[in-house]
Protein backbone atom coordinates (compact mmCIF):
# COMPACT_ATOMS: atom_id res chain seq x y z
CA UNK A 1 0.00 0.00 0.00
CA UNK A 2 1.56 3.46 -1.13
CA UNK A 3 2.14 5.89 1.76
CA UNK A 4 0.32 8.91 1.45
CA UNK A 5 3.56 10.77 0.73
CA UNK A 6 3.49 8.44 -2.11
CA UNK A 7 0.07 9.04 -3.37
CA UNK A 8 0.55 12.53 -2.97
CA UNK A 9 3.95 12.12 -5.80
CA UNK A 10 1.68 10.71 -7.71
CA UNK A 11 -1.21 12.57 -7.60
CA UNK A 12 1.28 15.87 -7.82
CA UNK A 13 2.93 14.21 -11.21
CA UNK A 14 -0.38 14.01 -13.19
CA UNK A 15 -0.37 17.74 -12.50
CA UNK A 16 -4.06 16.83 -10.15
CA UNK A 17 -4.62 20.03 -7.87
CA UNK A 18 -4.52 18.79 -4.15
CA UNK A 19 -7.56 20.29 -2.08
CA UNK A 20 -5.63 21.55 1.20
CA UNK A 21 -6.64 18.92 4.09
CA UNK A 22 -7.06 16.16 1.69
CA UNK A 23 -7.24 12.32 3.36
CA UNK A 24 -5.64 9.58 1.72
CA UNK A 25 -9.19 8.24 0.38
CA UNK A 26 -9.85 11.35 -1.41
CA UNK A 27 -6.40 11.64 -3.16
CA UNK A 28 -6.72 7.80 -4.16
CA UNK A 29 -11.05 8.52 -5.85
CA UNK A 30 -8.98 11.42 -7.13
CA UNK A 31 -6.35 9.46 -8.90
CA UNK A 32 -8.85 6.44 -9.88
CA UNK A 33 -11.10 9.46 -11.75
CA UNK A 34 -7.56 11.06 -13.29
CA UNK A 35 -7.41 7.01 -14.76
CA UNK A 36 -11.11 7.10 -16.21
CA UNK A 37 -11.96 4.82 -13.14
CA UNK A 38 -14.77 4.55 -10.81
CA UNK A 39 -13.98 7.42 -7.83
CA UNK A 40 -15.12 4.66 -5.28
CA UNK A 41 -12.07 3.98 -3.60
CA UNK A 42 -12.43 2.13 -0.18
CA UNK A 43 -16.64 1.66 -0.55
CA UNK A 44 -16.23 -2.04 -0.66
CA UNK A 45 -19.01 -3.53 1.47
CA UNK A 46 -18.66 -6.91 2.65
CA UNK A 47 -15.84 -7.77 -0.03
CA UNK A 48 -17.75 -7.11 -2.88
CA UNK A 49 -17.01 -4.87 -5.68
CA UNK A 50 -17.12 -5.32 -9.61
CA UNK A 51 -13.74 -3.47 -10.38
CA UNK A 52 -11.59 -6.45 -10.91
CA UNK A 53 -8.96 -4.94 -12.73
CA UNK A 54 -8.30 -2.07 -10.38
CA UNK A 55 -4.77 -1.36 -8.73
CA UNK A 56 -6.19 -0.48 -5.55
CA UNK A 57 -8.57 -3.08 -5.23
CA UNK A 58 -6.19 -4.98 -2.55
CA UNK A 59 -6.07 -1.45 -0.33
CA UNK A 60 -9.44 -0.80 -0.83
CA UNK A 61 -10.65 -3.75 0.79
CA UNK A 62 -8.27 -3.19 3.58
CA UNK A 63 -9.33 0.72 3.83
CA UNK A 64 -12.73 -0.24 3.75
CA UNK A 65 -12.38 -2.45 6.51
CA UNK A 66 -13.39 -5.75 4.07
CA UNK A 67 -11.76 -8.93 2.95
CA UNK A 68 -11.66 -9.90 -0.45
């Protein structure tokens, strides 16, 4: 799982504005809508989600407090 120092890099080399006070959810749906993704980053209920080819599927479960 990327620190948020390191989803910050990221979200600062796509040239993505960073809203001051920003949590580490928000900069993630922010970088997932910068891909052409679903925003829906750590919404997983009960494991479930239809985004199978997502990179942060494995942190979302764990952010979301789910197992895959």
């Amino acid at each position: 799982m990327p620190t948020f120092n390191e989803i910050r890099a990221m979200i600062k080399a796509r040239g993505i504005k960073q809203p001051p006070g920003a949590t580490r959810v928000e900069l993630v749906r922010m970088l997932q809508a910068s891909e052409g993704n679903f925003d829906c980053f750590a919404t997983a209920v009960d494991g479930v989600c239809d985004q199978l080819d997502c990179v942060w599927r494995e942190d979302c479960f764990k952010a979301a407090g789910t197992s895959s």
